[in-house]
Protein backbone atom coordinates (compact mmCIF):
# COMPACT_ATOMS: atom_id res chain seq x y z
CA UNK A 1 0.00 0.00 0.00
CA UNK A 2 1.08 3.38 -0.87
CA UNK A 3 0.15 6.91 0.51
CA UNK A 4 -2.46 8.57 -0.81
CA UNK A 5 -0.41 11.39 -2.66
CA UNK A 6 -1.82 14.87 -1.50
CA UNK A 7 1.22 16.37 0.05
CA UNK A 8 4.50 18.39 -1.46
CA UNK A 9 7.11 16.83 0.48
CA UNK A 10 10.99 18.42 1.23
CA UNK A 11 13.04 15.74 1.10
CA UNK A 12 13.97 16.49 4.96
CA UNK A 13 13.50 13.63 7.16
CA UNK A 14 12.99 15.09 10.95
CA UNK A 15 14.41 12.66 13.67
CA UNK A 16 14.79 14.78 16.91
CA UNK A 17 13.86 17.91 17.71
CA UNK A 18 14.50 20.29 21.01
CA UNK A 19 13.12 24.17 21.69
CA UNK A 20 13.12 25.72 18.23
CA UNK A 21 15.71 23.09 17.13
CA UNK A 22 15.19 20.14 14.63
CA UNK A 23 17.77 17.61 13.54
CA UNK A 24 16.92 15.41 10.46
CA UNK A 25 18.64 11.67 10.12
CA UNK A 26 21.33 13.02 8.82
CA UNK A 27 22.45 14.68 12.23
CA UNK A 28 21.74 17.96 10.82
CA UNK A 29 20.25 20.84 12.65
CA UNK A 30 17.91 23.13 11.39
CA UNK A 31 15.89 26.07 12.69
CA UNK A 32 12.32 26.01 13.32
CA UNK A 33 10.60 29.45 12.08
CA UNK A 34 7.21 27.41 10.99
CA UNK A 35 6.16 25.27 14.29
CA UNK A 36 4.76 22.76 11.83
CA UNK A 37 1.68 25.21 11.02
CA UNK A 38 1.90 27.44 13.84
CA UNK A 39 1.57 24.29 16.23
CA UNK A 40 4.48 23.95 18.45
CA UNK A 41 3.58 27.02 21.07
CA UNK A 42 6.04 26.20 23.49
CA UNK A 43 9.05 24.28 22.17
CA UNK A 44 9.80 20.87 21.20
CA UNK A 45 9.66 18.03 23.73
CA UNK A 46 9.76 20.58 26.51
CA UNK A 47 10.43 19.17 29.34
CA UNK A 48 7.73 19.62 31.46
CA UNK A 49 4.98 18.56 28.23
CA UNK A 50 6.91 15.12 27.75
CA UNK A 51 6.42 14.71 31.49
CA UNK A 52 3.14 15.24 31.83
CA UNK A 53 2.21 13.32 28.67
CA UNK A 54 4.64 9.96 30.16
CA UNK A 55 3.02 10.29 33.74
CA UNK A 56 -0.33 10.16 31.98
CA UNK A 57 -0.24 7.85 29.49
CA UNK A 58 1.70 5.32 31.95
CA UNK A 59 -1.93 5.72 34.16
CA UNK A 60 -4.57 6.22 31.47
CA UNK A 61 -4.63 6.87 27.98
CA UNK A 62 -8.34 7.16 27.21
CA UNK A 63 -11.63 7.05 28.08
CA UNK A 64 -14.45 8.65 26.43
CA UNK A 65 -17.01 11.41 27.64
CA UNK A 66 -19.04 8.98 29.38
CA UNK A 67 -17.11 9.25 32.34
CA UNK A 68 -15.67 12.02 34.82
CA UNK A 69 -12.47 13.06 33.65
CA UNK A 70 -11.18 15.68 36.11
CA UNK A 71 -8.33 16.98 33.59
CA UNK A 72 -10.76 18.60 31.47
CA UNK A 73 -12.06 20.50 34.62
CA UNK A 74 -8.09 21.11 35.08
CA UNK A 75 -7.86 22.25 31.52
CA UNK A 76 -10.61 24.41 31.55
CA UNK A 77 -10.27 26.24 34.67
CA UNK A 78 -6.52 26.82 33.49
CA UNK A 79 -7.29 28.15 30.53
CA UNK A 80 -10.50 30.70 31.43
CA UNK A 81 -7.94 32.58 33.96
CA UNK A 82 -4.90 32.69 31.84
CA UNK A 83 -7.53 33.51 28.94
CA UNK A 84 -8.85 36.13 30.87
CA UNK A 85 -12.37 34.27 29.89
CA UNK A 86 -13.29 32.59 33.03
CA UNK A 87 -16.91 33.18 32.86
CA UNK A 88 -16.94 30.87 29.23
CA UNK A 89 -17.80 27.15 28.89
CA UNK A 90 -15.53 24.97 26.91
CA UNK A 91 -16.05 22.36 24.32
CA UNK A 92 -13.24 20.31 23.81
CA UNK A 93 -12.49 18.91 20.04
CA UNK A 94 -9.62 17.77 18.18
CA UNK A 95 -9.10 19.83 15.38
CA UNK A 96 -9.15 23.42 14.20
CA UNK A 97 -12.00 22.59 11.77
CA UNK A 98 -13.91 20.54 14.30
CA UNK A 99 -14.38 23.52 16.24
CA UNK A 100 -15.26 25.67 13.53
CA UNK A 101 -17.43 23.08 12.66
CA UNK A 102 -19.07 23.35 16.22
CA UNK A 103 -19.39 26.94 16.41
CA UNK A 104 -20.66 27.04 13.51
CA UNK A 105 -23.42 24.55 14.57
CA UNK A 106 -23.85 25.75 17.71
CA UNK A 107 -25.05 29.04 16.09
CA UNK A 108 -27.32 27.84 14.14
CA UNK A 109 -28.89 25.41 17.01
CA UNK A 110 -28.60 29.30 18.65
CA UNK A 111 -30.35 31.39 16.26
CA UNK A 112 -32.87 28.99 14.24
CA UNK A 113 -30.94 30.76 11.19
CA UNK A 114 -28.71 29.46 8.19
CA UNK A 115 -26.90 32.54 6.73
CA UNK A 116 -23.47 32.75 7.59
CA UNK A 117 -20.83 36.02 6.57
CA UNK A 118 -17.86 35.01 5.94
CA UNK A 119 -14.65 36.62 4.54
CA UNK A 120 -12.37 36.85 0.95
CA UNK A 121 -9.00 35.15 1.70
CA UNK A 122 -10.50 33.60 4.75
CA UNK A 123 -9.41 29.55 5.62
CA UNK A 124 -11.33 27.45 8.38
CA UNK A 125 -11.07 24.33 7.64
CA UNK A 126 -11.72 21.53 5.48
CA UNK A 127 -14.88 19.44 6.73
CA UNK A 128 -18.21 20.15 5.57
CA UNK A 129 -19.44 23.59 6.85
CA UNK A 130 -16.01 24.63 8.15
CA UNK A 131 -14.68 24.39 4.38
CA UNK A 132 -18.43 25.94 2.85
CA UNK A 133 -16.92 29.35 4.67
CA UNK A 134 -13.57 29.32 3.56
CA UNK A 135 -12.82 31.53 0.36
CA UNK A 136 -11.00 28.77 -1.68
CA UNK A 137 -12.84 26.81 -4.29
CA UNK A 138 -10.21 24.58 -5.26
CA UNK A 139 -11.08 22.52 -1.78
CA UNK A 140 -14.58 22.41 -1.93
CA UNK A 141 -16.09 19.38 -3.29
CA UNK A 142 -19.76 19.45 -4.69
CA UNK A 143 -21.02 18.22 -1.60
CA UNK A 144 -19.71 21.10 0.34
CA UNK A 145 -22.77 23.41 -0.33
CA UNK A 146 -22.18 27.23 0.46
CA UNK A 147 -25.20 28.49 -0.73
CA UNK A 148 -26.22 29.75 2.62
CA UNK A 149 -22.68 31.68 2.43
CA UNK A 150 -22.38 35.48 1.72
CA UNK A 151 -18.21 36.66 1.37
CA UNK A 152 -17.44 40.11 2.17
CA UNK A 153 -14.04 41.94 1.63
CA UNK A 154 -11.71 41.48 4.71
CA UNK A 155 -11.30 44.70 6.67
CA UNK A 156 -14.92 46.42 4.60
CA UNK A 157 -16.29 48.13 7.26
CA UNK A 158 -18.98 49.03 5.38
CA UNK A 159 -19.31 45.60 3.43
CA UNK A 160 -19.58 43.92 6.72
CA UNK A 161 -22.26 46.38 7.75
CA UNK A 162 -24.57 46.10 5.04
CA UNK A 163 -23.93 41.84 4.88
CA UNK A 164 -25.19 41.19 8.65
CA UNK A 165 -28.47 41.51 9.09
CA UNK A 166 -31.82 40.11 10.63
CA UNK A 167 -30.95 36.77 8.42
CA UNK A 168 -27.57 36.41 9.66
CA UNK A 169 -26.92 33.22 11.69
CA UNK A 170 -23.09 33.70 12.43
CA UNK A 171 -20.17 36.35 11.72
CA UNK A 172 -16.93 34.09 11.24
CA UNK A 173 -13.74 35.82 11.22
CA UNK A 174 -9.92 35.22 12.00
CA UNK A 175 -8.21 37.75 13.56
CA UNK A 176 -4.86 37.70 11.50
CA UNK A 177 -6.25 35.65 8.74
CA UNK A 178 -3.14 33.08 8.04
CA UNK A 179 -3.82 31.25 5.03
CA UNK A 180 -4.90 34.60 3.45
CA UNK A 181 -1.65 35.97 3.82
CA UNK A 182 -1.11 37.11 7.54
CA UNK A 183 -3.89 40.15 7.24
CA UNK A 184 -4.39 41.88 10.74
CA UNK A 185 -8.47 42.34 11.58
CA UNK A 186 -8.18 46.10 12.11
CA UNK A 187 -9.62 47.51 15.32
CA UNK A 188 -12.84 49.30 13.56
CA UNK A 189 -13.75 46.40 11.15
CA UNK A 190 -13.71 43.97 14.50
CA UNK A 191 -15.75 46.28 16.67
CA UNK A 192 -17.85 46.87 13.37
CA UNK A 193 -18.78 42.99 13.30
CA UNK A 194 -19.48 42.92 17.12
CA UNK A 195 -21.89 46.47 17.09
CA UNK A 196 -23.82 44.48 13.84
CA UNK A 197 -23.87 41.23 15.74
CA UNK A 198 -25.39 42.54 18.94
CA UNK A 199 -28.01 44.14 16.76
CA UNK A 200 -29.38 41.88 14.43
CA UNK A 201 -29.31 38.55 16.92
CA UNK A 202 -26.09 36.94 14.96
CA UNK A 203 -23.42 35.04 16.37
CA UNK A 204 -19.68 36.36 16.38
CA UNK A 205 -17.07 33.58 15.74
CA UNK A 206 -13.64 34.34 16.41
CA UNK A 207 -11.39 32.04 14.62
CA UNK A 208 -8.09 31.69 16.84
CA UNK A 209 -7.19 28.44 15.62
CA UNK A 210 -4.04 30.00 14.03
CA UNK A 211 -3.70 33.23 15.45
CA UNK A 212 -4.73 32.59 18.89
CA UNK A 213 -3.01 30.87 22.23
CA UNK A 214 -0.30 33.83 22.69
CA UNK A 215 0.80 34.07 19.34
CA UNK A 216 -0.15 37.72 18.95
CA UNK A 217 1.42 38.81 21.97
CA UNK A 218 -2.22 38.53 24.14
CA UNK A 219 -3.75 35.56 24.36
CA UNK A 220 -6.56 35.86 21.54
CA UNK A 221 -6.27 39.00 19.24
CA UNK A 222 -9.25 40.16 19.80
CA UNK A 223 -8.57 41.05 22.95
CA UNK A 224 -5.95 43.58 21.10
CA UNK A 225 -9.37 45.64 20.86
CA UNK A 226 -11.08 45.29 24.12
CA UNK A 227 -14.48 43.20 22.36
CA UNK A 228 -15.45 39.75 23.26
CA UNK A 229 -16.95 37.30 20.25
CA UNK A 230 -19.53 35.12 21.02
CA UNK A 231 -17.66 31.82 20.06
CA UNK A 232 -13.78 31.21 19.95
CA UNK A 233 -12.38 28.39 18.12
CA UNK A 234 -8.96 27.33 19.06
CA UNK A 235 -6.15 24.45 18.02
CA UNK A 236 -3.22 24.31 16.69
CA UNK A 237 -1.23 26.05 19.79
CA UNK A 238 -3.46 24.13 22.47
CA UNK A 239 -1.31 21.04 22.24
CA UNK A 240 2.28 21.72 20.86
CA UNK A 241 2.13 19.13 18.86
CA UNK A 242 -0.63 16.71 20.14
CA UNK A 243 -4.31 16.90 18.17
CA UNK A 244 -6.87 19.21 20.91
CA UNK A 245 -8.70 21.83 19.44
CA UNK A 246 -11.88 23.45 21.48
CA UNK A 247 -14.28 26.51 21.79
CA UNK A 248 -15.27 28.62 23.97
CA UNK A 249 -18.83 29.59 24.29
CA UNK A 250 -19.96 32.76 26.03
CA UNK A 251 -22.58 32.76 28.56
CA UNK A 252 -25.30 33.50 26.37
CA UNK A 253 -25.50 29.82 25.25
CA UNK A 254 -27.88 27.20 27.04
CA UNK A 255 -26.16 23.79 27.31
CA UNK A 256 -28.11 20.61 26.85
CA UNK A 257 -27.37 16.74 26.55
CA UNK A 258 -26.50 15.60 23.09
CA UNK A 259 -26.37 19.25 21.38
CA UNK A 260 -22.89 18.72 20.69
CA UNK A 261 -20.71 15.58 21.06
CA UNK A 262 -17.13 13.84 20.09
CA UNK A 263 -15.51 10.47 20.38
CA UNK A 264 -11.68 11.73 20.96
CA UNK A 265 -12.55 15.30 22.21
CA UNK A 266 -10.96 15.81 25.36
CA UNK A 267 -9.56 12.50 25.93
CA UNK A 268 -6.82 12.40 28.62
CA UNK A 269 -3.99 12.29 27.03
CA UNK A 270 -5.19 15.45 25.35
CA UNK A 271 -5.99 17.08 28.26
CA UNK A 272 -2.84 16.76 29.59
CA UNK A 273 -0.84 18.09 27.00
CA UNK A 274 -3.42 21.09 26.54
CA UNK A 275 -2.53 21.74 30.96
CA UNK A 276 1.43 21.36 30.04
CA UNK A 277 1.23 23.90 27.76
CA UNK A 278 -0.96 26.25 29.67
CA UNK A 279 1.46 25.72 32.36
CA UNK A 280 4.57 26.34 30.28
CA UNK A 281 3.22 29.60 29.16
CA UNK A 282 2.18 30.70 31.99
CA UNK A 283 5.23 30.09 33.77
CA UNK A 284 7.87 31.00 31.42
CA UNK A 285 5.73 34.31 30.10
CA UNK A 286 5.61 32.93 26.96
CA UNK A 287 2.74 35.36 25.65
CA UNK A 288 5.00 38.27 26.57
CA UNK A 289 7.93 36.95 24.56
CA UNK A 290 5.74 36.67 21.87
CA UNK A 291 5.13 40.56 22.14
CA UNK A 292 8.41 41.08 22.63
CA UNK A 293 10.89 38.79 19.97
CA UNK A 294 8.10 39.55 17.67
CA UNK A 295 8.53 43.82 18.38
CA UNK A 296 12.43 42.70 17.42
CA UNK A 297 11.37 40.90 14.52
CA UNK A 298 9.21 43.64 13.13
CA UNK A 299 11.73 46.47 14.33
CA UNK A 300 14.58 44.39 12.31
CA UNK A 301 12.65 43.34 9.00
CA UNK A 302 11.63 46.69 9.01
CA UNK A 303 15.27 48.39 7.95
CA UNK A 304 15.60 45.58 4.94
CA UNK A 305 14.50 47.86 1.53
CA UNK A 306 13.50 45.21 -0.48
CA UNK A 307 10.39 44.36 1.35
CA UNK A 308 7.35 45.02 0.12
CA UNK A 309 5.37 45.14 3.31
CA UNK A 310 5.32 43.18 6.70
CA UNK A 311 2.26 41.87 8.42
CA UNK A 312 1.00 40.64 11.66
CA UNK A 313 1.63 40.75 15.68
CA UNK A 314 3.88 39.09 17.93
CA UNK A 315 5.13 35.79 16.61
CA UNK A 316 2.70 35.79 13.46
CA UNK A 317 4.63 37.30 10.77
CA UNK A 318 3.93 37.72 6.93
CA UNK A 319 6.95 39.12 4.68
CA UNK A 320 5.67 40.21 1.35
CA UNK A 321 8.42 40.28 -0.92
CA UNK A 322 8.24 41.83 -4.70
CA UNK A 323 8.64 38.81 -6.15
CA UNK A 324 8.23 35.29 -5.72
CA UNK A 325 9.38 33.84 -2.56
CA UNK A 326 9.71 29.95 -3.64
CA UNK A 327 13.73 30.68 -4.85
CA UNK A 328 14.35 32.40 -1.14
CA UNK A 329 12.44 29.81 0.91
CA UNK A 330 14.11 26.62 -0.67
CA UNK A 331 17.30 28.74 0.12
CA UNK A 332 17.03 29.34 3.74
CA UNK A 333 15.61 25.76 3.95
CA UNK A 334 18.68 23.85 1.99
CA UNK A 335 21.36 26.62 2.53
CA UNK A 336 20.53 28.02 5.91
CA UNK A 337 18.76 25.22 7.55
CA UNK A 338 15.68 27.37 8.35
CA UNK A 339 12.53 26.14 8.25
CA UNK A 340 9.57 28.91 7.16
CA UNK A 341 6.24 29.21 5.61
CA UNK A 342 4.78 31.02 2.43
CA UNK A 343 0.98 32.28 2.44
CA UNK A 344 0.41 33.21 -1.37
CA UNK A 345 3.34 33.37 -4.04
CA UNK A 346 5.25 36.27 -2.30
CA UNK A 347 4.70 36.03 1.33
CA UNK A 348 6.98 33.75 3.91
CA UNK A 349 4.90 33.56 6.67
CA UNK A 350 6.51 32.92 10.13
CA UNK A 351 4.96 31.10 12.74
CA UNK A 352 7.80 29.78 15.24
CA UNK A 353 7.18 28.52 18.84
CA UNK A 354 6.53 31.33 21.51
CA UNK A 355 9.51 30.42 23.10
CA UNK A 356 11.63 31.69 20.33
CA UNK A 357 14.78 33.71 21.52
CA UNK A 358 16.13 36.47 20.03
CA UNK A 359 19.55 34.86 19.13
CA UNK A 360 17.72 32.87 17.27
CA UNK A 361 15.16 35.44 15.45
CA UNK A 362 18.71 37.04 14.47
CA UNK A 363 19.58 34.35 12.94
CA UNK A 364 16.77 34.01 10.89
CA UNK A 365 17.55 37.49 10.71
CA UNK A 366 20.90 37.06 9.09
CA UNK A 367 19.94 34.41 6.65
CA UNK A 368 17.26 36.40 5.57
CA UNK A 369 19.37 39.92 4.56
CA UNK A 370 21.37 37.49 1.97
CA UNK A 371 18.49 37.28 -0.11
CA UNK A 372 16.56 40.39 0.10
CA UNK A 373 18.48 43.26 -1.53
């Protein structure tokens, strides 16, 4: 049997990795500016995460929902005060699009209503109505119906204005969209979606499945702005490296047996890596060197001429060049040793672990001023 041959694959064969550091079977090290998609938040087999996971797995390794599982209570209550969200409930997933997908249906259930607003460039997922939202038709099959979809320009105040109304089910949005090419939500188009929410009935979904758990220097991006959504999806982040995803649902919501369910969600070996890394970042102030290598990042890039124009917060970077990036990026991959991302054709998108130092965003740093003259 073969793979099912859907991937572009380096010919890099990771064996070992440590912090932002990465060794393939060759011995050779390499420096982690990607995170595998934004997913390693705190490091590589950080101490404390391999730990927890060991001591866990060594007792239990699953059970499903049918039974107490005190590490979700753990989780939860972890993550509403470091969140700053304490008074939200938590549904516990195992994907980015999974929660999507449960916002999205937990809306509807909400609201009685079908029309969603949506955004260009926007990516959340690729299951059923998580993919109907996102602005890429290549992905969507012919069973992934978006006729109940309406996409507005990203950052169109006005657009957005005029789209919500008293048909709207949900408002989905990412806050730096990724995918899309690391555009920052601004402050007027965010408050614009909650003001048009609150008065027409619909749902605000904050997608932090990328941008969110610290990467932005607070812990959702939203909270750049002072507003609270209705819904936040999360991911990627949650684990470092280990499949959780989740939402949080404001207060507004009435639970009830069987609205939403999951086989894997919240299992206890996911649970446990979700409270390592909640504990990590708490502990080592991982959001605030987010803020801050990021600040050093931006501050740096900025005093290189050939760029067109840099994007994002904190630790979620885009780097729009004037030309293509494919040439640089196989460069600093093969040459340099650095891994990195690309959103579009002339964008390297950055998404390293919140622990990254500033020796090594200077090394990045240095690779980087080789190419871009």
């Amino acid at each position: 049997m073969k793979l099912f041959d859907v991937y572009p694959i380096n010919n890099i064969e990771p064996v070992k990795a440590l912090g932002s550091t990465i060794w393939d079977e060759k011995g050779q090290e390499y420096l982690d500016m990607y995170g595998g998609h934004a997913v390693i938040s705190i490091g590589h087999s950080h101490p404390h995460y391999v730990k927890k996971l060991t001591k866990q797995l060594k007792n239990l390794g699953f059970y499903s929902n049918s039974v107490k599982i005190p590490l979700q209570d753990e989780l939860a209550d972890k993550l509403g005060k470091l969140s700053g969200l304490k008074d939200y409930s938590l549904f516990l997933a195992n994907s980015g699009a999974e929660a999507n997908e449960n916002a999205l249906k937990l809306a509807s259930f909400h609201t009685g209503r079908t029309k969603i607003v949506a955004f260009t460039k926007s990516f959340h997922g690729r299951t059923s109505a998580a993919v109907a939202v996102t602005d890429n038709p290549s992905i969507k099959a012919p069973i992934n119906f978006a006729d109940h979809v309406v996409f507005v320009p990203f950052n169109d105040v006005e657009a957005t204005k005029k789209a919500i109304d008293d048909e709207t089910c949900a408002v989905i949005v990412e806050g730096i969209q990724g995918v899309g090419g690391i555009q920052v939500a601004t402050e007027e188009f965010m408050k614009a979606i909650r003001t048009s929410c609150d008065k027409t009935g619909a749902i605000f979904i904050h997608d932090s499945v990328q941008c969110g758990y610290g990467r932005s220097g607070k812990f959702f991006t939203f909270q750049h702005y002072k507003i609270k959504p209705d819904i936040v999806s999360m991911a990627k982040g949650m684990g470092n490296g280990f499949p959780i995803g989740g939402i949080l649902i404001s207060p507004k919501f009435q639970a009830k047996h069987g609205l939403l369910g999951t086989t894997f969600g919240g299992n206890h070996l996911a649970c446990a890596a979700g409270i390592a890394v909640l504990d990590v970042i708490k502990k080592e102030k991982l959001i605030e060197n987010a803020a801050e290598t990021g600040n050093y990042l931006f501050s740096e890039l900025s005093k290189l001429k050939g760029i067109k124009e840099l994007r994002g917060q904190g630790l979620m970077i885009g780097i729009e060049l004037l030309e293509s990036v494919s040439e640089i990026r196989n460069k600093l991959l093969f040459e340099d040793h650095i891994f990195t991302g690309v959103a579009g054709a002339n964008t390297i998108r950055l998404l390293p672990s919140l622990a990254l130092t500033k020796a090594e965003a200077e090394r990045f740093l240095e690779a980087l001023r080789k190419y871009i003259k």
